[in-house]
Structure formats: C-alpha cells, structure tokens
C-alpha atoms as a PDB file:
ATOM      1  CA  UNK A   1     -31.548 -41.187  40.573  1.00  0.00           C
ATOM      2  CA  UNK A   2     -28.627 -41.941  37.882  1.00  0.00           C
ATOM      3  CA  UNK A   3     -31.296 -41.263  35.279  1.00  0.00           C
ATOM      4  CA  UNK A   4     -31.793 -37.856  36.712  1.00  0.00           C
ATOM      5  CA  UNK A   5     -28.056 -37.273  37.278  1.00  0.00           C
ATOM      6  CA  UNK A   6     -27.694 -38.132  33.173  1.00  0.00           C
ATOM      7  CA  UNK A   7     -30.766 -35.860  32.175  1.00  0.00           C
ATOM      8  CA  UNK A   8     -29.484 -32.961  34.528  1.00  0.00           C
ATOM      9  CA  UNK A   9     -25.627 -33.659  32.806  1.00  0.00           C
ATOM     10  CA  UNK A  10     -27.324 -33.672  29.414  1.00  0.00           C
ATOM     11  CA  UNK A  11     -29.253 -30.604  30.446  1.00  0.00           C
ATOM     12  CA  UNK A  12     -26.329 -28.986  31.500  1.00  0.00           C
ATOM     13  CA  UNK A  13     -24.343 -29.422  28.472  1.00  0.00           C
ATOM     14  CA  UNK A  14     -26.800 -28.547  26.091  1.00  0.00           C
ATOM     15  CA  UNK A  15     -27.168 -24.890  27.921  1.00  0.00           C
ATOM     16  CA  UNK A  16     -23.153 -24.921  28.225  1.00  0.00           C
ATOM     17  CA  UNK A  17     -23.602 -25.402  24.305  1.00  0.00           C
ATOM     18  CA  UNK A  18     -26.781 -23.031  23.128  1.00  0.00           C
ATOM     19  CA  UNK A  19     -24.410 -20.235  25.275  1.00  0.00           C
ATOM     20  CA  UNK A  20     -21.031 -20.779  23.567  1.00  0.00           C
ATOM     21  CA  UNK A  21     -23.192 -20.715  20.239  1.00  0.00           C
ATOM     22  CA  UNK A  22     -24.723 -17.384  20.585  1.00  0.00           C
ATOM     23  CA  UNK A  23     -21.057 -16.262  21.619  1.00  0.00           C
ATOM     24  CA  UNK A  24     -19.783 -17.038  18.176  1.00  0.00           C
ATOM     25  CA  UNK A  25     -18.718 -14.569  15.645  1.00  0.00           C
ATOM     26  CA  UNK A  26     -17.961 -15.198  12.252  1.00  0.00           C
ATOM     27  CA  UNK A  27     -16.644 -13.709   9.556  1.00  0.00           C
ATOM     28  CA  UNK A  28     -17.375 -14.557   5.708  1.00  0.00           C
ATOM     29  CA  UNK A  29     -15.274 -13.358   2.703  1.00  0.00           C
ATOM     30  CA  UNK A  30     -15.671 -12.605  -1.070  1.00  0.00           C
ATOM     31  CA  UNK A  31     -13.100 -11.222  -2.192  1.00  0.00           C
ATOM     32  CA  UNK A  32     -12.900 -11.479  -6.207  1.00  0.00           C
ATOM     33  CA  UNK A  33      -9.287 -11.656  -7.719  1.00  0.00           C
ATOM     34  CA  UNK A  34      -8.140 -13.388  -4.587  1.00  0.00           C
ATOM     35  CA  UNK A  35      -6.390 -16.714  -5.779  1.00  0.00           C
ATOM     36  CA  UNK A  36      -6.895 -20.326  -3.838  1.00  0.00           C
ATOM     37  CA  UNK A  37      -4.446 -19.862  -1.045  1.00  0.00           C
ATOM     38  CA  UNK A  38      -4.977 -19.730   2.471  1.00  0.00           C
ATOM     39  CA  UNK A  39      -4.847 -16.329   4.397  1.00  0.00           C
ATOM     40  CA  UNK A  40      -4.170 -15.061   8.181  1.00  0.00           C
ATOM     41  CA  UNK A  41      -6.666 -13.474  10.339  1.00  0.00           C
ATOM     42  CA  UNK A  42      -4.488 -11.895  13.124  1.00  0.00           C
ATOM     43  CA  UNK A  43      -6.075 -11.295  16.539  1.00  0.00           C
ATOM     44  CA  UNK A  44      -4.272  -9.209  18.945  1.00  0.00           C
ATOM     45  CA  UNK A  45      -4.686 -10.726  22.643  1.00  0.00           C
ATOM     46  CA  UNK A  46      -2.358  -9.210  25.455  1.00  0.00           C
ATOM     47  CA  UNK A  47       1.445  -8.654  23.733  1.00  0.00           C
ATOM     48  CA  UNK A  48       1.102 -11.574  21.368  1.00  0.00           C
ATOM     49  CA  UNK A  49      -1.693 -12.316  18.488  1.00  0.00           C
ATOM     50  CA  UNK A  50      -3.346 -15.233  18.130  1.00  0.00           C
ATOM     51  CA  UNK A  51      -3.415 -16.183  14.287  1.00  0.00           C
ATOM     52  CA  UNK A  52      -6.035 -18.276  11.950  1.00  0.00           C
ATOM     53  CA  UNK A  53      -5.328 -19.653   9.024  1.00  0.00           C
ATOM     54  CA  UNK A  54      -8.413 -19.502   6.545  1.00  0.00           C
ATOM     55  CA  UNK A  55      -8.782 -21.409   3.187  1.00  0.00           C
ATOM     56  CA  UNK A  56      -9.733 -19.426   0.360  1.00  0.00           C
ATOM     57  CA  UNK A  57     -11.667 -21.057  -2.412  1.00  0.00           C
ATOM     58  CA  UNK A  58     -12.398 -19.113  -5.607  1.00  0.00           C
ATOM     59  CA  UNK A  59     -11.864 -15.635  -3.207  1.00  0.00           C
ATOM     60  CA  UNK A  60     -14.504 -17.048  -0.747  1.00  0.00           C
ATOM     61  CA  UNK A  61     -13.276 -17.819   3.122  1.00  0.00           C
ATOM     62  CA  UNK A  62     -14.900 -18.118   6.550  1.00  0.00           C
ATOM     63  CA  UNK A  63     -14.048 -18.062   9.945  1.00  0.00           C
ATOM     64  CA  UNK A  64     -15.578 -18.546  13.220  1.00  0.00           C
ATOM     65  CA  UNK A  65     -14.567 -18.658  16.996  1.00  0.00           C
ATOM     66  CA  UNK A  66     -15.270 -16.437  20.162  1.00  0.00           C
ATOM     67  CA  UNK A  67     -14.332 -12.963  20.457  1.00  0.00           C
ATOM     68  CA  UNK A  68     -14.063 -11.507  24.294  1.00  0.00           C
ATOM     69  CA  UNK A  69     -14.665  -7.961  23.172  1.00  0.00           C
ATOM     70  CA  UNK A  70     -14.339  -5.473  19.698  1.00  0.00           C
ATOM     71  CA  UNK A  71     -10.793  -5.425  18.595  1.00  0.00           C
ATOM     72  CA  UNK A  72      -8.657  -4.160  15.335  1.00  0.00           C
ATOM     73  CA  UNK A  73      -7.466  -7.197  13.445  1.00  0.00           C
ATOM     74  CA  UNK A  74      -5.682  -7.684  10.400  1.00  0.00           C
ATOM     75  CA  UNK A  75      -6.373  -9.782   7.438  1.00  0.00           C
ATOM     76  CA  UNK A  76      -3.319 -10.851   6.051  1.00  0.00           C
ATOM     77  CA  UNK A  77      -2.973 -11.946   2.087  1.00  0.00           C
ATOM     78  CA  UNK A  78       0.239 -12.860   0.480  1.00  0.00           C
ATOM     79  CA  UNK A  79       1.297  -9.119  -0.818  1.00  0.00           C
ATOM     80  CA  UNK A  80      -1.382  -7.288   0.779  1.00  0.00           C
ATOM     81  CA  UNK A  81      -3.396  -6.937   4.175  1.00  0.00           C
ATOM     82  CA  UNK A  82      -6.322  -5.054   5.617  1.00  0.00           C
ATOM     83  CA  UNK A  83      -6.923  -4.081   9.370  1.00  0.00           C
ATOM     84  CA  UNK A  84     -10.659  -3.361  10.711  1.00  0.00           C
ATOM     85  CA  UNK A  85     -12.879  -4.188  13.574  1.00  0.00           C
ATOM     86  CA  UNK A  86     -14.542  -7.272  14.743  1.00  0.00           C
ATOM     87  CA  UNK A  87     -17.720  -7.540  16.912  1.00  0.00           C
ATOM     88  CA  UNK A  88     -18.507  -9.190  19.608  1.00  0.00           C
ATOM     89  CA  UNK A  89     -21.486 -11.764  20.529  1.00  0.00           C
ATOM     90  CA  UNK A  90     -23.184 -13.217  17.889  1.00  0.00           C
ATOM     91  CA  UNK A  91     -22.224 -11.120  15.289  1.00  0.00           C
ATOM     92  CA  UNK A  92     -21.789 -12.062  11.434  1.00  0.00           C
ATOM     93  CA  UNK A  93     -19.452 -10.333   9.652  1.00  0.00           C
ATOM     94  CA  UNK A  94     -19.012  -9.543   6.072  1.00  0.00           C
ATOM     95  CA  UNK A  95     -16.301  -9.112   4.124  1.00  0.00           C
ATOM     96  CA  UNK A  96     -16.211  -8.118   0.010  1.00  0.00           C
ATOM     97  CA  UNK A  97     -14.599  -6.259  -2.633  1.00  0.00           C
ATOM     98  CA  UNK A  98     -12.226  -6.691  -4.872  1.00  0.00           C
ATOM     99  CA  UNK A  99      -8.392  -8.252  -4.268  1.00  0.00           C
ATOM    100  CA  UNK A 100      -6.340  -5.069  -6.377  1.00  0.00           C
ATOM    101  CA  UNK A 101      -8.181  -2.458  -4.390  1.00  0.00           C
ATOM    102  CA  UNK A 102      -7.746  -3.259  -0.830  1.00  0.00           C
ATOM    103  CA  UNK A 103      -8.862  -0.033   0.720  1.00  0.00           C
ATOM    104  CA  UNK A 104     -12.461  -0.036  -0.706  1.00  0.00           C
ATOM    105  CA  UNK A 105     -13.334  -3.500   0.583  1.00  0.00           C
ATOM    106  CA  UNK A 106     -16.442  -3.569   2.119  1.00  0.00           C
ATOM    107  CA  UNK A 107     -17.226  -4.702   6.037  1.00  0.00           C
ATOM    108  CA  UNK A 108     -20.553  -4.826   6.910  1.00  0.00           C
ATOM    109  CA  UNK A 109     -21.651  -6.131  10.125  1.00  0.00           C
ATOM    110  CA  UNK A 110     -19.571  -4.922  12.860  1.00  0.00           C
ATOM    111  CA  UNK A 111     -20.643  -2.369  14.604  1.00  0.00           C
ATOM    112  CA  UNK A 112     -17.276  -1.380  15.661  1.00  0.00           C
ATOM    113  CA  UNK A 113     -15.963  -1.097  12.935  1.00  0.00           C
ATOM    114  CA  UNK A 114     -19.421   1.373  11.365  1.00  0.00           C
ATOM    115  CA  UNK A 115     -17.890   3.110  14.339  1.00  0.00           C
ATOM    116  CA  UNK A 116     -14.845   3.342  13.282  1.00  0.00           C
ATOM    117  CA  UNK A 117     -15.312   4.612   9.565  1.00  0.00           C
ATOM    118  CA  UNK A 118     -17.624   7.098  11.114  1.00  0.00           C
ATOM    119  CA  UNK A 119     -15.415   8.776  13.189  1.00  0.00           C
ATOM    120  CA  UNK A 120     -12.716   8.431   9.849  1.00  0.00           C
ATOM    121  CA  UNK A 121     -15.829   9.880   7.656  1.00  0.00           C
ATOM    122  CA  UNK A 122     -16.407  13.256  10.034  1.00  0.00           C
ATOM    123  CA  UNK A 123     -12.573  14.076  10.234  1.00  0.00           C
ATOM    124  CA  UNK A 124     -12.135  13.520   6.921  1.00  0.00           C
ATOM    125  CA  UNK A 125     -12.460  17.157   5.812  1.00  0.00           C
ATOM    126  CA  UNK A 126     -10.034  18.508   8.306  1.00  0.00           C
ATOM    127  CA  UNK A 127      -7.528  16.292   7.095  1.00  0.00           C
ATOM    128  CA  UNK A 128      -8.348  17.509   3.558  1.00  0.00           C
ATOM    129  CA  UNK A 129      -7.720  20.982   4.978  1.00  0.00           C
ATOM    130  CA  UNK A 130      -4.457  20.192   6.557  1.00  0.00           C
ATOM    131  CA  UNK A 131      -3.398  18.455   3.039  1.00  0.00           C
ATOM    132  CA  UNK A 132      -3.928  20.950   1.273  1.00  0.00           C
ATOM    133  CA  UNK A 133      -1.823  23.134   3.058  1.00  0.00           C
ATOM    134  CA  UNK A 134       1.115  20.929   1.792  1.00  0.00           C
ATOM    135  CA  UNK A 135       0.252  21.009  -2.014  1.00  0.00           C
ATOM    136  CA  UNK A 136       3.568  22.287  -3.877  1.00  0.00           C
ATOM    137  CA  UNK A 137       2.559  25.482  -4.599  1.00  0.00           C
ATOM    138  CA  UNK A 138       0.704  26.329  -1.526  1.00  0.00           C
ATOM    139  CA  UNK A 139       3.667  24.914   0.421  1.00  0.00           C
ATOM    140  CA  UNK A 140       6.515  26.898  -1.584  1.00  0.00           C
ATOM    141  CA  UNK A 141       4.461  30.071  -1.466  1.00  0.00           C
ATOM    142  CA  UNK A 142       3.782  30.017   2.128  1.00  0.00           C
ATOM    143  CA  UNK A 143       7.640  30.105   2.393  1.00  0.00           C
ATOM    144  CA  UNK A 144       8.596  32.659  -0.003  1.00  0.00           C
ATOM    145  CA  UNK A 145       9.132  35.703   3.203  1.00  0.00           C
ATOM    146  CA  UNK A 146       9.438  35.241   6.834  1.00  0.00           C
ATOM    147  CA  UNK A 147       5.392  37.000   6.706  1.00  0.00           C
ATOM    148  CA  UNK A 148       3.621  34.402   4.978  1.00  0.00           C
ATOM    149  CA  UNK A 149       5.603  31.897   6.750  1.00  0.00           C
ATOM    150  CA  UNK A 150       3.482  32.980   9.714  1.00  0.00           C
ATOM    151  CA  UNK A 151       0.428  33.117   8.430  1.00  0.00           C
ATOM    152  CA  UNK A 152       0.852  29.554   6.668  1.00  0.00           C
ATOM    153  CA  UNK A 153       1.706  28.036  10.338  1.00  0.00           C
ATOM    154  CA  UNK A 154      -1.066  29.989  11.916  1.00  0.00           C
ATOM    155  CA  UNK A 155      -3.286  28.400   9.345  1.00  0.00           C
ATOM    156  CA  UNK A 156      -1.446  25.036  10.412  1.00  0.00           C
ATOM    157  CA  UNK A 157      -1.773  25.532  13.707  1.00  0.00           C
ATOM    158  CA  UNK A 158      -6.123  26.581  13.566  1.00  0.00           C
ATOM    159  CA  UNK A 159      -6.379  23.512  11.248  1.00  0.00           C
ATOM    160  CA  UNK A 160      -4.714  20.917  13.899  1.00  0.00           C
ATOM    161  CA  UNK A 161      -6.438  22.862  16.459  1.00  0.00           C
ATOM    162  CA  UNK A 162      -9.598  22.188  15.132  1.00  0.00           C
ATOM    163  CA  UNK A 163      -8.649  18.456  14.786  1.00  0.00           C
ATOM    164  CA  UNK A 164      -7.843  17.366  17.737  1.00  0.00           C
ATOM    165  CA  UNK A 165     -10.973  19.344  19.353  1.00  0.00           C
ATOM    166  CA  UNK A 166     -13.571  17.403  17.204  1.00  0.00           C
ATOM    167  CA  UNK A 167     -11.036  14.455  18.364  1.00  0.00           C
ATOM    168  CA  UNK A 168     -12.154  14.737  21.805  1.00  0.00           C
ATOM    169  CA  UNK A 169     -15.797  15.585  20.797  1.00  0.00           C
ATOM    170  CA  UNK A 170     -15.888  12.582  19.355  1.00  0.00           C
ATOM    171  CA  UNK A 171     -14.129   9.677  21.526  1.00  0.00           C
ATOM    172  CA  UNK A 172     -16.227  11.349  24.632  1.00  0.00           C
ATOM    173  CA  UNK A 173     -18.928  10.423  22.005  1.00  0.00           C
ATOM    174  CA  UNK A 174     -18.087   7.133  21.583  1.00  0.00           C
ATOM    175  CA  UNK A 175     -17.473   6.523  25.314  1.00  0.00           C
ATOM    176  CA  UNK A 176     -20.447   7.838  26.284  1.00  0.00           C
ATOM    177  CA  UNK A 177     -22.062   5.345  23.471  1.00  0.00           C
ATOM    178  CA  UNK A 178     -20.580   2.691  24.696  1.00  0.00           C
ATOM    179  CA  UNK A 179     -21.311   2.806  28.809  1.00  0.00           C
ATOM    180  CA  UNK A 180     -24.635   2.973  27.587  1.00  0.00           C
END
C-alpha cells in the first residue's frame, strides 16, 4: 500500500512536471554590438509588470518561464529598448540583429507577434499616403488659398477614411483567427 501511495505521488509529480514543461516559453537572444550587461524583459500582468533580469554574454541572453497568454513586452537595454509579442505554450522565441539598429531586429517564432508585423506590413502604404500629404511642399501648397485647403483635407480625410476601414477589416480578421 505505501509503495503504491509513493509510485502514484511519483506518478503524479512527474505529469505535474512533463505539463509545466510543455507550458514553457523561452526566448533566446543574439544581439551583436550588445556589451556584457544584464538587460530587462518587462511583462505586463494586470496594472503592474513583472520584470526579468537576463545576463548578456558576448550579445547572447536567454530566458524562460510561463506565459498565460500572447502579450506586448518590452526588452529593455541600457539606452535603448524594443517592444514585441510573446507566445504562448511551448513556444521558442528568437531574437537577433544588430544592437545600433533596434528597429530591424529580427523575432522569429511568435506567432503573435508574425501577426502583428502583418497587420503593420498591409497598412503600411496608407500611412505612406497620409505622410506624404505632410511633405513641405505638398503641405505649404495645399495651404496657399482657402480652395486647395479643401481639397488637401478632403484628400486627408479619404486617406484616414480608408485607414481605419482596412483597420476594422483587419482586427475582425484577427478575431475571427483567433476563436478559431
């Protein structure tokens, strides 16, 4: 009997063990120019983050621990920082690039966050649109007369319009995705 209550305990916690593995996501860095220091991976849970501090060795770091469900989090360096997406699961994460260009690091990995830079890739020519209607001379032309005032804001206007409609195309996308 006590040698069946031990093998069921054992049992028991090896399962308890095997689960909490494949729960696990973990995150490994190379980021080249990044000095031997430690760095901050901020998680945001409720109104206050919960914060790791991760040795970096020649620009390489990793990280591990359970995340409840995808959520932005930000990497923090000493002068810079970077914000993306982290998985949930058993999910290994990839970070690399180089330390003086931040925003072309690399995540691979996540599917939240392949989400994510989707959504950012198909706006992205709207938002060239938009900027472009605030180029110097486009701007200081468009304000020369009351007349082409007008039709510079109605251009405005059609551009934002057109935003915020492939906006909601898309996040009725993603939901739809993601109850799935």
């Amino acid at each position: 009997m006590k040698k069946s209550l031990i093998l069921i305990v054992a049992v028991f916690c090896f399962m308890k063990t095997k689960a909490f593995a494949n729960d696990t996501t973990r995150i490994v860095g190379n980021i080249v120019g990044l000095k031997d220091s430690v760095i901050a991976l901020s998680i945001p849970i409720l109104d206050s983050p919960e914060i790791y501090r991760i040795g970096v060795k020649n620009g390489m770091f990793k990280w591990k621990g359970v995340v409840s469900q995808p959520e932005r989090v930000f990497l923090l360096m000493k002068t810079h920082y970077m914000k993306f997406y982290i998985d949930t699961g058993n999910a290994l994460i990839h970070i690399n690039g180089n330390a003086d260009s931040i925003s072309h690091i690399r995540v691979t990995g996540s599917k939240p966050q392949d989400d994510y830079e989707f959504y950012e890739n198909s706006i992205e020519g709207e938002w060239n649109r938009y900027d472009a209607l605030y180029e110097d001379n486009v701007y200081k032309e468009a304000h020369r007369d009351e007349n082409a005032e007008a039709i510079w804001g109605n251009k405005r206007s059609r551009v934002l319009s057109e935003i915020n409609e492939k906006q909601k195309i898309l996040s009725l996308l993603i939901r739809q995705a993601l109850s799935v």
